[in-house]
N, C-alpha and C. Protein backbone atom coordinates (compact mmCIF):
# COMPACT_ATOMS: atom_id res chain seq x y z
N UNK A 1 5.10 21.98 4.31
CA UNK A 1 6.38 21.36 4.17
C UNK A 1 6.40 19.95 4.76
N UNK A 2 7.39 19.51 4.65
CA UNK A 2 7.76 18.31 5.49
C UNK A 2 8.41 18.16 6.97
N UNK A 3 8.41 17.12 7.42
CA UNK A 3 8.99 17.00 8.56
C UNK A 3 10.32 16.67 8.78
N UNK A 4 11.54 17.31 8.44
CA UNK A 4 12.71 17.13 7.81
C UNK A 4 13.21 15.70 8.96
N UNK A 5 12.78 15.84 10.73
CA UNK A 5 13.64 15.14 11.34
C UNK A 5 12.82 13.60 11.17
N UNK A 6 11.95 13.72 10.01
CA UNK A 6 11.41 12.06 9.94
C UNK A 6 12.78 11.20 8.11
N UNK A 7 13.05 12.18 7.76
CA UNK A 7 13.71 12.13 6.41
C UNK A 7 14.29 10.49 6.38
N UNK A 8 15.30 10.69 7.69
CA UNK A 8 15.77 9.09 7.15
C UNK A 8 15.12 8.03 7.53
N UNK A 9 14.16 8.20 8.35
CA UNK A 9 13.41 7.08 9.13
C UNK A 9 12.72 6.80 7.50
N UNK A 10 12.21 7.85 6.59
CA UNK A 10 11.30 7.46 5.74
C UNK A 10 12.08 6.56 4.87
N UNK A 11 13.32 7.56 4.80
CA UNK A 11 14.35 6.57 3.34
C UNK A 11 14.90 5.32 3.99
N UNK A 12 14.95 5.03 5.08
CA UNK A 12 15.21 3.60 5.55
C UNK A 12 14.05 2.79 5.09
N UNK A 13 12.84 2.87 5.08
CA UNK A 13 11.59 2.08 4.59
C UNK A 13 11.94 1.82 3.79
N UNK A 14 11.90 3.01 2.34
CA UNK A 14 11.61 2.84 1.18
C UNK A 14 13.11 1.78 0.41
N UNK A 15 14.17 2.31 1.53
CA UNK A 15 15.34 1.34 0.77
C UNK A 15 14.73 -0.60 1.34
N UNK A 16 14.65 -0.46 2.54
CA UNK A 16 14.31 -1.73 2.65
C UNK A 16 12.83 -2.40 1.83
N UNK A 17 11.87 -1.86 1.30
CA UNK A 17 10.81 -2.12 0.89
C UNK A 17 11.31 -2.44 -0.32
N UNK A 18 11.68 -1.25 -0.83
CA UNK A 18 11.96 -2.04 -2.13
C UNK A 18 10.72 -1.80 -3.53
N UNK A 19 10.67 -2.31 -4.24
CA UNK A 19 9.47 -2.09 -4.97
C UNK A 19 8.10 -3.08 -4.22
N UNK A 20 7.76 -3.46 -3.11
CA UNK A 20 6.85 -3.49 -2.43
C UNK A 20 6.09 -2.35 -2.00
N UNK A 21 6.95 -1.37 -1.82
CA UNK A 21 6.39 -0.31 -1.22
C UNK A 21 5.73 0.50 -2.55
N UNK A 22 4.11 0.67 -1.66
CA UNK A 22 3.42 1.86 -3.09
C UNK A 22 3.37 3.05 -2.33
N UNK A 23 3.47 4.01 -2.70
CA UNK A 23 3.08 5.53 -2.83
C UNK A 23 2.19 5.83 -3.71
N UNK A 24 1.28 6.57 -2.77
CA UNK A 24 -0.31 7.44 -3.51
C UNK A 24 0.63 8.13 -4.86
N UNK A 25 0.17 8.01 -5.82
CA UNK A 25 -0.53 8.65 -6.99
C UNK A 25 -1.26 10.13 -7.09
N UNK A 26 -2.27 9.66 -6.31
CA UNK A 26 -3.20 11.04 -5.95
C UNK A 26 -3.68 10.84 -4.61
N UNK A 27 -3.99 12.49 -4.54
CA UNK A 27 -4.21 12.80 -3.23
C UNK A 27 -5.68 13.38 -3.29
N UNK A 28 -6.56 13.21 -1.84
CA UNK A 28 -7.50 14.34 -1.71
C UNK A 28 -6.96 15.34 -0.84
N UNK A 29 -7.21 16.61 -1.36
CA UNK A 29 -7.14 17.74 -0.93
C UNK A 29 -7.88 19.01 -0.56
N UNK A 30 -7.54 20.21 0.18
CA UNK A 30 -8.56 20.88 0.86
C UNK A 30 -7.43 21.98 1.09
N UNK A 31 -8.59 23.36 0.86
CA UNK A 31 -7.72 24.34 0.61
C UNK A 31 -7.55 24.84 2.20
N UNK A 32 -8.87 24.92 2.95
CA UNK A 32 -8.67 24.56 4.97
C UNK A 32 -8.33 23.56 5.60
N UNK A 33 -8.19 23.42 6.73
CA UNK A 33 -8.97 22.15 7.77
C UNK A 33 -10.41 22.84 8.06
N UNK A 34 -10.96 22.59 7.09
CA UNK A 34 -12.15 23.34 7.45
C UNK A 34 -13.57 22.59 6.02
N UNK A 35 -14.89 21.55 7.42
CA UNK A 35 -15.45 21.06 6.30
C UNK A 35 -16.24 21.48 5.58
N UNK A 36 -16.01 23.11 5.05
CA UNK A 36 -16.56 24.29 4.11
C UNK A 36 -15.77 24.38 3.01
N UNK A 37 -14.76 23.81 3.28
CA UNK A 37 -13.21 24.55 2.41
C UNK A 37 -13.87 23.48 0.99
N UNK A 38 -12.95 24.26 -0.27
CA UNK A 38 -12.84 23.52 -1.63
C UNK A 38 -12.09 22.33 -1.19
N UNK A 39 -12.43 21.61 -1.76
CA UNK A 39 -11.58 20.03 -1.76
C UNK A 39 -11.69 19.67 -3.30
N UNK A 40 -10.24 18.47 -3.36
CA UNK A 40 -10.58 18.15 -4.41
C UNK A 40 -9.41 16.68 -4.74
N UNK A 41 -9.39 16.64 -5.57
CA UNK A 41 -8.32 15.35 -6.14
C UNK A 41 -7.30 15.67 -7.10
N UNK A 42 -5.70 15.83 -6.93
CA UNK A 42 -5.18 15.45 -7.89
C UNK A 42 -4.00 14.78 -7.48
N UNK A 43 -2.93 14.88 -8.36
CA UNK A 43 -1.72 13.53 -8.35
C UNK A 43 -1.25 14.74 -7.71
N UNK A 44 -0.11 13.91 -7.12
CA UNK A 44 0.78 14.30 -5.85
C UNK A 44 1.80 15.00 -6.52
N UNK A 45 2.35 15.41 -7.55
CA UNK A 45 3.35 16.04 -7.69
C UNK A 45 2.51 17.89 -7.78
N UNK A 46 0.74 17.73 -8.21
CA UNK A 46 0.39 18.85 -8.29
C UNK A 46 -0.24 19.14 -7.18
N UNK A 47 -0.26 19.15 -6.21
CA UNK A 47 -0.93 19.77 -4.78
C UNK A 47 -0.33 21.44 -4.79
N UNK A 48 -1.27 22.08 -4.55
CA UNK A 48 -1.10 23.74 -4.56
C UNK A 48 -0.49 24.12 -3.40
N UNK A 49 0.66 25.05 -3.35
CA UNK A 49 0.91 25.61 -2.01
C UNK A 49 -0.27 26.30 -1.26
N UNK A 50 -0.01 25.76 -0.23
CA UNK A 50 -0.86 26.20 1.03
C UNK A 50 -2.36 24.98 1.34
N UNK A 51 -2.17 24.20 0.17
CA UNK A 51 -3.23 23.45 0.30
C UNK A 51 -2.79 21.86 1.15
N UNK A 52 -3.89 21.35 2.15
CA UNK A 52 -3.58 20.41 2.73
C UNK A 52 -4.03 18.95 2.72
N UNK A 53 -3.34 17.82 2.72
CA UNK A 53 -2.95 16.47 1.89
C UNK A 53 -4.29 16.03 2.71
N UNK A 54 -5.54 15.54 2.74
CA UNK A 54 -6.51 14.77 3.87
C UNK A 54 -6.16 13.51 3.93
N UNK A 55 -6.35 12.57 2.51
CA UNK A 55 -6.45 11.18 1.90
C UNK A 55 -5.89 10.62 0.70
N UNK A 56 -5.75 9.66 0.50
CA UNK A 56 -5.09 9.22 -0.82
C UNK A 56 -6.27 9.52 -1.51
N UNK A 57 -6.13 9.89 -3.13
CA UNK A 57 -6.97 9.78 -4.27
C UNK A 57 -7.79 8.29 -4.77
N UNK A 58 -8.91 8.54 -5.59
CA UNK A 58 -9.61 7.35 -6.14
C UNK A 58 -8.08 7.22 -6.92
N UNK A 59 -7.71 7.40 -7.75
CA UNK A 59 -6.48 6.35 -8.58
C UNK A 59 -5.82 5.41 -7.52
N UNK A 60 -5.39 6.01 -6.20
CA UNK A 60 -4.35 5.53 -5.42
C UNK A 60 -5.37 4.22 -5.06
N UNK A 61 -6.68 4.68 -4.77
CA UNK A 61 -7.25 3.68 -3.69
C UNK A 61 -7.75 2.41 -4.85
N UNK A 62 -7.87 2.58 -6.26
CA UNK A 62 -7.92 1.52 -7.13
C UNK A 62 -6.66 0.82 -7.33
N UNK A 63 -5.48 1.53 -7.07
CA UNK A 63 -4.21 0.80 -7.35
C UNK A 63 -3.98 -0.19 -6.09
N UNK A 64 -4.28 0.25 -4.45
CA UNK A 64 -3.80 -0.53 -3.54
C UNK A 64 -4.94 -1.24 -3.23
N UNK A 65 -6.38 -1.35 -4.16
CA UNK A 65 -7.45 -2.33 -3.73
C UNK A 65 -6.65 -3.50 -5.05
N UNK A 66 -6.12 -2.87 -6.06
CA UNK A 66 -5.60 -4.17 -7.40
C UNK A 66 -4.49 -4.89 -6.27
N UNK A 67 -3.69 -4.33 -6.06
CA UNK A 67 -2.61 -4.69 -5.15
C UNK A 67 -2.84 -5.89 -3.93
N UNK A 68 -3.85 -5.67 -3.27
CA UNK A 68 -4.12 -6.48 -2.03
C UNK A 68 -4.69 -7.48 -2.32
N UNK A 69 -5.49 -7.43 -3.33
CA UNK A 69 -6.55 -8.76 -4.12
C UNK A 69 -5.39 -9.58 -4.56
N UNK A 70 -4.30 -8.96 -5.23
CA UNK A 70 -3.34 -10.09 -5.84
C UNK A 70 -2.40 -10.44 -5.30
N UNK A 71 -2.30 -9.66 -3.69
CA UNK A 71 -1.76 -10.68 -2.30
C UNK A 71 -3.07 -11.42 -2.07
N UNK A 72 -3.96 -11.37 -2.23
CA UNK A 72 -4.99 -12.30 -1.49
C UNK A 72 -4.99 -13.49 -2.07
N UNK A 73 -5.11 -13.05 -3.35
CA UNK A 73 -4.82 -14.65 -4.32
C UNK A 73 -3.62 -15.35 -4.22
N UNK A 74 -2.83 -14.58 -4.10
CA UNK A 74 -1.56 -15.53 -4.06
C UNK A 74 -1.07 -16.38 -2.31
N UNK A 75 -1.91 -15.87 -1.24
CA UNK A 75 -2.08 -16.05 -0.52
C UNK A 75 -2.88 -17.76 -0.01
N UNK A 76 -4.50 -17.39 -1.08
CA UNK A 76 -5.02 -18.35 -1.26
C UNK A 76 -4.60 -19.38 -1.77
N UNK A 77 -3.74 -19.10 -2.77
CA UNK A 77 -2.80 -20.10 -3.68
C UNK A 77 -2.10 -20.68 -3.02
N UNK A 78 -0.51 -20.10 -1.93
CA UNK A 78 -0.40 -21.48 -1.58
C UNK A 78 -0.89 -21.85 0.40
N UNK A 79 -1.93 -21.29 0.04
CA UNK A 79 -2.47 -21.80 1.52
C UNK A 79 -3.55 -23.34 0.64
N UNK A 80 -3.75 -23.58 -0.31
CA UNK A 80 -4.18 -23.90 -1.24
C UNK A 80 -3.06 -25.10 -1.32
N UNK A 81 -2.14 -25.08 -1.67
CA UNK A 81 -0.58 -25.53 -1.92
C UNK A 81 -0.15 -26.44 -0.54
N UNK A 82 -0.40 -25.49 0.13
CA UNK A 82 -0.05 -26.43 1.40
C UNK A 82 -0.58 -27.01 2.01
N UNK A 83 -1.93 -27.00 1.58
CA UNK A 83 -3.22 -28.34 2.03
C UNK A 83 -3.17 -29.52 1.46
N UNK A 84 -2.61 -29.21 0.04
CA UNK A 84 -2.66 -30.51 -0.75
C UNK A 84 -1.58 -31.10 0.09
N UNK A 85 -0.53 -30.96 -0.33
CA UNK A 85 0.78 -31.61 0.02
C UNK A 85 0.88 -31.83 1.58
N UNK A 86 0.27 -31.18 2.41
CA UNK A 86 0.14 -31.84 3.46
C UNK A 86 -0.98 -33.07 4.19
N UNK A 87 -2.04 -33.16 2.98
CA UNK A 87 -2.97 -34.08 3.08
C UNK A 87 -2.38 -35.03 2.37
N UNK A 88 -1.40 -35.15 1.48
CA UNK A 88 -0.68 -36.34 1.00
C UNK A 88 0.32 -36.71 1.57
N UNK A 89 0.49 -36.22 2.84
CA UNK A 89 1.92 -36.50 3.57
C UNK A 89 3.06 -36.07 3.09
N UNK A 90 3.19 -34.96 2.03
CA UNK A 90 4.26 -34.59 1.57
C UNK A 90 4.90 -33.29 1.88
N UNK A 91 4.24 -33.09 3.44
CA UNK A 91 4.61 -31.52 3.93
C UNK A 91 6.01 -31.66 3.87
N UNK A 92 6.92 -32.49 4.08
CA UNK A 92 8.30 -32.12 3.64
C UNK A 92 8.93 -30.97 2.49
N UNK A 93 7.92 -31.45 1.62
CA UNK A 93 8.50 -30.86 0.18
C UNK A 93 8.19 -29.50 0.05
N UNK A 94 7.01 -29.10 1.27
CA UNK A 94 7.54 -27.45 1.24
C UNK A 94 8.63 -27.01 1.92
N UNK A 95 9.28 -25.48 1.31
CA UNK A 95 10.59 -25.48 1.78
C UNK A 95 10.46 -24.14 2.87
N UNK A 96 9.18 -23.54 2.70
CA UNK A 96 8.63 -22.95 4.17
C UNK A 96 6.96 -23.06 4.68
N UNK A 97 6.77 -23.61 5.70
CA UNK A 97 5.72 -24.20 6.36
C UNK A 97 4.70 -22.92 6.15
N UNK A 98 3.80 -23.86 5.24
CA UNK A 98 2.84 -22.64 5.53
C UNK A 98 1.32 -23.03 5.99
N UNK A 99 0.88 -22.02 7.32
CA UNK A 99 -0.11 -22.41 8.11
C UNK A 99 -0.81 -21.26 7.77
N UNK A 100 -2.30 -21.01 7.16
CA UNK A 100 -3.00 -19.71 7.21
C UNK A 100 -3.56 -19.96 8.66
């Protein structure tokens, strides 16, 4: 089950996040805590009763490696952005200072 007395702490995130926030897809799973037990992978709405959550799934971990690369780029971009314009003396014209 869940941890009912974490409920709103969680839904406070997810309202403030917003569509920033990702949630796994898939999960790895294991029918023990035990490193004999069946394990295996599927999406999170099918996890078997009695079976327990270890790790996010390969889908999840390809979605939040696409995800971070295209903060990285956009990152690079205007750290990128704010070299130019501040090597031309035009750091004014950004409208928030950006220092990597």
């Amino acid at each position: 089950g869940f941890e009912a007395d974490h409920l709103e702490t969680a839904q406070s995130i997810m309202d403030r996040a917003g569509k920033r926030l990702s949630l796994p897809v898939d999960v790895r799973i294991a029918e023990a805590i035990d490193e004999n037990a069946d394990r295996k992978s599927v999406d999170v709405e099918n996890v078997p009763t009695g079976w327990h959550i270890a790790d996010i799934g390969p889908k999840t971990v390809q979605q939040f490696k696409e995800k971070l690369q295209s903060a990285c780029l956009a990152y690079e971009h205007m750290a990128c952005r704010a070299d130019i314009l501040i090597g031309l003396n035009l750091e004014p014209l950004l409208l928030h200072p950006f220092r990597p």
